[in-house]
C-alpha atoms as a PDB file:
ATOM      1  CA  UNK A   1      82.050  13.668 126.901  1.00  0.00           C
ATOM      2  CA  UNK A   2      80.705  11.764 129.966  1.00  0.00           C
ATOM      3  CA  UNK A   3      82.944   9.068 129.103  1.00  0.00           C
ATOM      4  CA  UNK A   4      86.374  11.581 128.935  1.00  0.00           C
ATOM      5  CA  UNK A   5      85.053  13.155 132.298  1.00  0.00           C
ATOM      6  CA  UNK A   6      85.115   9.511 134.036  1.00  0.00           C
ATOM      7  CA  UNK A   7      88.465   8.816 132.565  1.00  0.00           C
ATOM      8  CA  UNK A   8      89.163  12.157 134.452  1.00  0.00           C
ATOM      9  CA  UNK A   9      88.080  11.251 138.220  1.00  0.00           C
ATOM     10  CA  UNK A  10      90.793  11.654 140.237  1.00  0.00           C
ATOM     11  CA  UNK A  11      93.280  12.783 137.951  1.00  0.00           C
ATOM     12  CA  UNK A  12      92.724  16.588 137.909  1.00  0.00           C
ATOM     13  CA  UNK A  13      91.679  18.894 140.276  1.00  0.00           C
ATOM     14  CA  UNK A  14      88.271  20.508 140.475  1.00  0.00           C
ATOM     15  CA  UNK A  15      84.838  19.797 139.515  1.00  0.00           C
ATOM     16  CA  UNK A  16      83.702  18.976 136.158  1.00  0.00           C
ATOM     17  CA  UNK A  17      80.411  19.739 134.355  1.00  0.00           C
ATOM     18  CA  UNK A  18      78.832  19.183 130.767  1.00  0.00           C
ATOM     19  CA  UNK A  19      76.674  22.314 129.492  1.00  0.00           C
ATOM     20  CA  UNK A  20      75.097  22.490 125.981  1.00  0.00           C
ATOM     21  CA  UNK A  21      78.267  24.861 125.184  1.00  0.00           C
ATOM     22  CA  UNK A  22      80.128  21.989 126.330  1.00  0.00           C
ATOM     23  CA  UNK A  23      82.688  21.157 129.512  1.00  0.00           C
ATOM     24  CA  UNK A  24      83.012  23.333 132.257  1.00  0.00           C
ATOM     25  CA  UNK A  25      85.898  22.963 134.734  1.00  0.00           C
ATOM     26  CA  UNK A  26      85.518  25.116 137.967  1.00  0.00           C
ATOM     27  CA  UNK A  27      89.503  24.189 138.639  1.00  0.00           C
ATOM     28  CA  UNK A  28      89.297  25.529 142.574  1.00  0.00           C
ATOM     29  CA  UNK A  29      87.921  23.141 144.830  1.00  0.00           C
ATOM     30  CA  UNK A  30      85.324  25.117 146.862  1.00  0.00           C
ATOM     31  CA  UNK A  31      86.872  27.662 149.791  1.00  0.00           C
ATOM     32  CA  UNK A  32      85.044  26.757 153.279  1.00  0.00           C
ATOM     33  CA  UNK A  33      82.605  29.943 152.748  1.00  0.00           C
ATOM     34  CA  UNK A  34      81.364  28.152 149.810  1.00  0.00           C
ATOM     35  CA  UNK A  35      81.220  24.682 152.050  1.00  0.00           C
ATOM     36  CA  UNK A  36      79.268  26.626 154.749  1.00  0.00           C
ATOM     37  CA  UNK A  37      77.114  28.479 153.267  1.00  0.00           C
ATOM     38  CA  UNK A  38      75.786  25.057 151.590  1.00  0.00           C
ATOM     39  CA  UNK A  39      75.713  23.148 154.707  1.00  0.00           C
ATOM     40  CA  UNK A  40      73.219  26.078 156.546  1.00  0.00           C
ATOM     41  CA  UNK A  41      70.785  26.434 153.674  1.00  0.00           C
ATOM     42  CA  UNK A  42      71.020  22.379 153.684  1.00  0.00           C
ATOM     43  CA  UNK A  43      70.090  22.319 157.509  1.00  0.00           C
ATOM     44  CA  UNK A  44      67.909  24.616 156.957  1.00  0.00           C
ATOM     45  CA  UNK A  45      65.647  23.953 154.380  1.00  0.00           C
ATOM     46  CA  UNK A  46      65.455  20.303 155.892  1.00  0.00           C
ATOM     47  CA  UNK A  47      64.342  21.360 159.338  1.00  0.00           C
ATOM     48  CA  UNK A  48      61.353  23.028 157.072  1.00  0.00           C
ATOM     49  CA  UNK A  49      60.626  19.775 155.172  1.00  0.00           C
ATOM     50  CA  UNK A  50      58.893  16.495 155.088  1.00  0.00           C
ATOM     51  CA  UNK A  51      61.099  13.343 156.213  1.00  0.00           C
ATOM     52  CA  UNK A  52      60.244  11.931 152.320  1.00  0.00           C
ATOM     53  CA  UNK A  53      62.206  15.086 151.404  1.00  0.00           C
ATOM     54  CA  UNK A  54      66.143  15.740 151.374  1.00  0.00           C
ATOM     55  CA  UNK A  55      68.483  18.665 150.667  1.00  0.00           C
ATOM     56  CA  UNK A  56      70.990  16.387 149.301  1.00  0.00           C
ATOM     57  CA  UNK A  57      74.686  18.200 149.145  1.00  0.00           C
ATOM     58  CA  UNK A  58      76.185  14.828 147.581  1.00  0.00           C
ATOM     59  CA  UNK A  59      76.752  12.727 144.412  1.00  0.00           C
ATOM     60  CA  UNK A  60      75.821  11.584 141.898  1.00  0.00           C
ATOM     61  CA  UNK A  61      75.035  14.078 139.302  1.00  0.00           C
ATOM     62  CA  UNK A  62      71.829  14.625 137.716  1.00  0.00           C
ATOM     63  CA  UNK A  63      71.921  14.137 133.822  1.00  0.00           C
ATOM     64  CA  UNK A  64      70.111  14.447 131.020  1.00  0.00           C
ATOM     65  CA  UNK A  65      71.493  11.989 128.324  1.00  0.00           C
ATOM     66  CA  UNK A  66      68.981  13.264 125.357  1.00  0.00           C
ATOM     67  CA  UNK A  67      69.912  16.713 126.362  1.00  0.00           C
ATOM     68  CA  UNK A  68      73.952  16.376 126.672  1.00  0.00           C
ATOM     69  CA  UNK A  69      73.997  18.060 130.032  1.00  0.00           C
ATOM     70  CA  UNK A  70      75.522  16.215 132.885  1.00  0.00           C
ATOM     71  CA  UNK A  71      75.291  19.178 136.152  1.00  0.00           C
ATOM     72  CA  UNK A  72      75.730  18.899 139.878  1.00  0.00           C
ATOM     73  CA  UNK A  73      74.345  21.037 141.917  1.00  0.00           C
ATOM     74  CA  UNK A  74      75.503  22.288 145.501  1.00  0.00           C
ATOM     75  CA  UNK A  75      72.247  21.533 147.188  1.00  0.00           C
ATOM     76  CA  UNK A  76      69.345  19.268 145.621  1.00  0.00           C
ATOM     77  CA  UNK A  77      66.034  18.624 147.084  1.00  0.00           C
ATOM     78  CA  UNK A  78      64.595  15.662 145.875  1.00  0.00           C
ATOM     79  CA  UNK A  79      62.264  13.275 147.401  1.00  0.00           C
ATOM     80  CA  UNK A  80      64.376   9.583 149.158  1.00  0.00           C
ATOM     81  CA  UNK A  81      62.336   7.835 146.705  1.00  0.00           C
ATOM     82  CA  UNK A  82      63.805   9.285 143.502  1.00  0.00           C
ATOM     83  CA  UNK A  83      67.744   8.608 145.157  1.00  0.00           C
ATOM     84  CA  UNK A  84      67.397   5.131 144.915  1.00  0.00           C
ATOM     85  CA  UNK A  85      68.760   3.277 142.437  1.00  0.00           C
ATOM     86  CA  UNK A  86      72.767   3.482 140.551  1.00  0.00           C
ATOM     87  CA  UNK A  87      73.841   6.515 138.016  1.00  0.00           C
ATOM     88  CA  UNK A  88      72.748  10.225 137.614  1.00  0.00           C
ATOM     89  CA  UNK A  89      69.496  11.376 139.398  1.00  0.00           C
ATOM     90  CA  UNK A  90      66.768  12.033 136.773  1.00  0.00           C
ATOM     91  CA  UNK A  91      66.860  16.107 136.862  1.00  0.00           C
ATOM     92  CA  UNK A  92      62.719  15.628 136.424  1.00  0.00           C
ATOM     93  CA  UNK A  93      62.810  14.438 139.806  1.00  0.00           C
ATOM     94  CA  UNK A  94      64.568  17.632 141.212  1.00  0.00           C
ATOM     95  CA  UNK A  95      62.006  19.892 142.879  1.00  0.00           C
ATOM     96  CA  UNK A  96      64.901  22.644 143.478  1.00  0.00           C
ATOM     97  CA  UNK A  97      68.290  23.163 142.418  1.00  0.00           C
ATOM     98  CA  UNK A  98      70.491  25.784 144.716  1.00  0.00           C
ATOM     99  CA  UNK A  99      73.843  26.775 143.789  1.00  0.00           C
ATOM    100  CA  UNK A 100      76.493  28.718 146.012  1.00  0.00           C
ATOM    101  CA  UNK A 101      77.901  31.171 143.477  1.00  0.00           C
ATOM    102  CA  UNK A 102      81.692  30.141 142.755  1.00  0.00           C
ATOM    103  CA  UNK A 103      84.427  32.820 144.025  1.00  0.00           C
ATOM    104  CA  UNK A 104      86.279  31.423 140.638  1.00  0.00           C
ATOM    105  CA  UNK A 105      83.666  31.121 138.144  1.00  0.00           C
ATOM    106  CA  UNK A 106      80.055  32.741 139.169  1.00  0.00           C
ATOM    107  CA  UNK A 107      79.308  33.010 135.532  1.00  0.00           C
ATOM    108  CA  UNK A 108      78.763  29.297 135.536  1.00  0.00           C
ATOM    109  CA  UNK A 109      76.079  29.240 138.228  1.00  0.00           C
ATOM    110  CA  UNK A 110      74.929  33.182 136.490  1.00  0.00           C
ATOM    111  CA  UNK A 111      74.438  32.419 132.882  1.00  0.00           C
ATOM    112  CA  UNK A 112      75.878  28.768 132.224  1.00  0.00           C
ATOM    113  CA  UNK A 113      73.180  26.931 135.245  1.00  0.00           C
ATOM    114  CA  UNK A 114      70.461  29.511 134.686  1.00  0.00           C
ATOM    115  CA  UNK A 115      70.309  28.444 130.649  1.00  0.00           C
ATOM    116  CA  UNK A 116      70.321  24.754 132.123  1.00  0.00           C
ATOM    117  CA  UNK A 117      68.340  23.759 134.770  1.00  0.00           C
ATOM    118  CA  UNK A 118      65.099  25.017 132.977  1.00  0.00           C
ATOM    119  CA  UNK A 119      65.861  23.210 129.941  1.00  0.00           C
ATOM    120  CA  UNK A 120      66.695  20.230 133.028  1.00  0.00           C
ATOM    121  CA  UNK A 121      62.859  20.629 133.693  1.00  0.00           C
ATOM    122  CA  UNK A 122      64.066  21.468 137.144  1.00  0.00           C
ATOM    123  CA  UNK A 123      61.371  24.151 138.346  1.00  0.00           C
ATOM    124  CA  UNK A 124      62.951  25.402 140.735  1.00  0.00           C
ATOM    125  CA  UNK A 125      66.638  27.479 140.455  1.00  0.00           C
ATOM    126  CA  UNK A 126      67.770  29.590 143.493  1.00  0.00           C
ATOM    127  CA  UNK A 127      71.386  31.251 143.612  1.00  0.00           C
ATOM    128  CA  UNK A 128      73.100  32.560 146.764  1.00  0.00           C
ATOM    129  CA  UNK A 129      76.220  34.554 145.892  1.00  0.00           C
ATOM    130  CA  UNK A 130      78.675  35.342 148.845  1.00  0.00           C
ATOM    131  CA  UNK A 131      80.303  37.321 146.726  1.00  0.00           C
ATOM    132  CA  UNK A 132      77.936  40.680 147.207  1.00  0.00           C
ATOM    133  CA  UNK A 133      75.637  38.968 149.526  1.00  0.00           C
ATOM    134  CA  UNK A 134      72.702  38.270 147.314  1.00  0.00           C
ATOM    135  CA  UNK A 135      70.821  35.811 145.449  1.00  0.00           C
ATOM    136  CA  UNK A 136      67.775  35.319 143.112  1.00  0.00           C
ATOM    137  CA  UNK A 137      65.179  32.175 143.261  1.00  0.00           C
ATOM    138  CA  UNK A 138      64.241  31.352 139.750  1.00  0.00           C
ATOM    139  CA  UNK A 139      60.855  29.481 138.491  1.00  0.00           C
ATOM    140  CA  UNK A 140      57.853  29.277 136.380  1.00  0.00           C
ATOM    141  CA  UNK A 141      59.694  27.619 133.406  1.00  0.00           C
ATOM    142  CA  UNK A 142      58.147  29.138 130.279  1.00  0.00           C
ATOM    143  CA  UNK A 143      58.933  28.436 126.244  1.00  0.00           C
ATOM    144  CA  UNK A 144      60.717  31.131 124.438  1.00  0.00           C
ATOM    145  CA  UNK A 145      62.459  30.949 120.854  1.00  0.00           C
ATOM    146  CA  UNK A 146      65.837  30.326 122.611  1.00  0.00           C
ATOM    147  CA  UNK A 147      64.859  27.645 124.413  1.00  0.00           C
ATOM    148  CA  UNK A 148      62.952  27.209 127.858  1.00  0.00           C
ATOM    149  CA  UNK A 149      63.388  29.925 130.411  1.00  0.00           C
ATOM    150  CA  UNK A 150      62.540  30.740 133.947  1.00  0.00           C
ATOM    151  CA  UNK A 151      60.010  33.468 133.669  1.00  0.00           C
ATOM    152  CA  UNK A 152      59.973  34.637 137.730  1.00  0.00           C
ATOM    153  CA  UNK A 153      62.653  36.003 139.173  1.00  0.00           C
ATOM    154  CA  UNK A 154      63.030  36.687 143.353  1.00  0.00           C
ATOM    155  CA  UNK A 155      65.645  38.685 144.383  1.00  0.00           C
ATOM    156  CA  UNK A 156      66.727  38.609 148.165  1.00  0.00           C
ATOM    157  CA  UNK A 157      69.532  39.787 150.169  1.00  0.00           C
ATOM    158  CA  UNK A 158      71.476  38.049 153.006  1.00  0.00           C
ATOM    159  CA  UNK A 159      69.788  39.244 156.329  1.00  0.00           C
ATOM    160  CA  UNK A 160      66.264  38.186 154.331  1.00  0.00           C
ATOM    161  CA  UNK A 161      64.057  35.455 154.208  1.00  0.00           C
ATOM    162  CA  UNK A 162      63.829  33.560 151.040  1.00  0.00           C
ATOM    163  CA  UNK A 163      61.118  30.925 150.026  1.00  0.00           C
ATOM    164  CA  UNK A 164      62.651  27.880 147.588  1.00  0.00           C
ATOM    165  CA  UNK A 165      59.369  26.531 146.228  1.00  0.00           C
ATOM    166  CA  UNK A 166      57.517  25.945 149.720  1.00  0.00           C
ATOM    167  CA  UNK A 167      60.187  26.420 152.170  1.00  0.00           C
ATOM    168  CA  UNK A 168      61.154  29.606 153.269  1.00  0.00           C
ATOM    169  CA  UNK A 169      64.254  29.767 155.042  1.00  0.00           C
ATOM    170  CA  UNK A 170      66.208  32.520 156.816  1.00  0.00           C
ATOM    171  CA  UNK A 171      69.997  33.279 155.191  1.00  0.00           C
ATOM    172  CA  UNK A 172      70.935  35.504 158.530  1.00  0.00           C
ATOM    173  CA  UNK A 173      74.628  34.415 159.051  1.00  0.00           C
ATOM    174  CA  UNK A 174      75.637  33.367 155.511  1.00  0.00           C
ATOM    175  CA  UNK A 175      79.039  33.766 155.175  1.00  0.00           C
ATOM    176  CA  UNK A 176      80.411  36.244 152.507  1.00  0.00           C
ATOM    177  CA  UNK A 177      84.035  35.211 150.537  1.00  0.00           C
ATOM    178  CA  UNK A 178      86.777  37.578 152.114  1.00  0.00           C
ATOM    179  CA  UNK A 179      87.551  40.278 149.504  1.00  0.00           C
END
């Protein structure tokens, strides 16, 4: 699948992702709400951090070949150290995924990324959905007979502070997608 997604780079639109139920393909490109709420909780979570830290809002991916899962998230904190080198970021060496909930497909960041990221090893999983103006931070990954699963769940509204592993951060003037 990797393979058919690079033969796919710049051909169609959208953003492409490989889940254990196979490809996903958000076809929108991401509305400036989306862009903008990424960007703040980016700034913000790095004004809160170490300088060996980043909230990284690029590429590459991170992958996990053994696993078939190739994911990107919106905003990935992971330490300078673990950027270097060429390919997909190791998703062991992601202290925190956060995803901006998709006006086109939120059941991908919902159900598809939220089955994922634990089985990732990524310990930390926070959501932030302009849609109702909401979000959840996930962690504690724990075994259970489907597979592993975050076992705490935060739930926060915009206008509250939320804490992503050890940074709290304040998500006062996210933007909400027009209705």
């Amino acid at each position: 699948m990797r393979k058919f997604l690079s033969s796919m780079d710049d051909t169609l639109p959208g953003k492409f992702e490989i889940t254990k139920e196979g490809i996903v393909h958000d076809m929108l490109a991401p509305v400036g709400s989306h862009e903008l709420t990424a960007s703040r909780i980016r700034k913000r979570l790095e004004k809160e951090m170490s300088e060996e830290l980043v909230a990284h809002t690029g590429r590459p991916d991170v992958e996990s070949v053994p696993e078939g899962i190739m994911r990107h998230p919106d905003v990935m904190v992971i330490a300078l150290a673990d950027m270097e080198g060429q390919g997909s970021f190791d998703p062991r060496t992601l202290i925190a995924a956060i995803e901006v909930v998709s006006q086109s497909n939120p059941e991908n960041d919902w159900v598809g990324k939220m089955r994922d990221y634990p089985l990732l090893g990524i310990p930390v999983y926070a959501i932030f959905d302009p849609r109702t103006g909401s979000g959840a931070v996930l962690s504690d990954i724990h075994p259970t007979p489907n597979g592993p699963r975050y076992a705490t769940r935060r739930d926060f509204l915009y206008g509250e502070d939320v804490t992503i592993d050890k940074w709290t951060i304040s998500t006062e003037s996210l933007p909400r997608y027009d209705a």
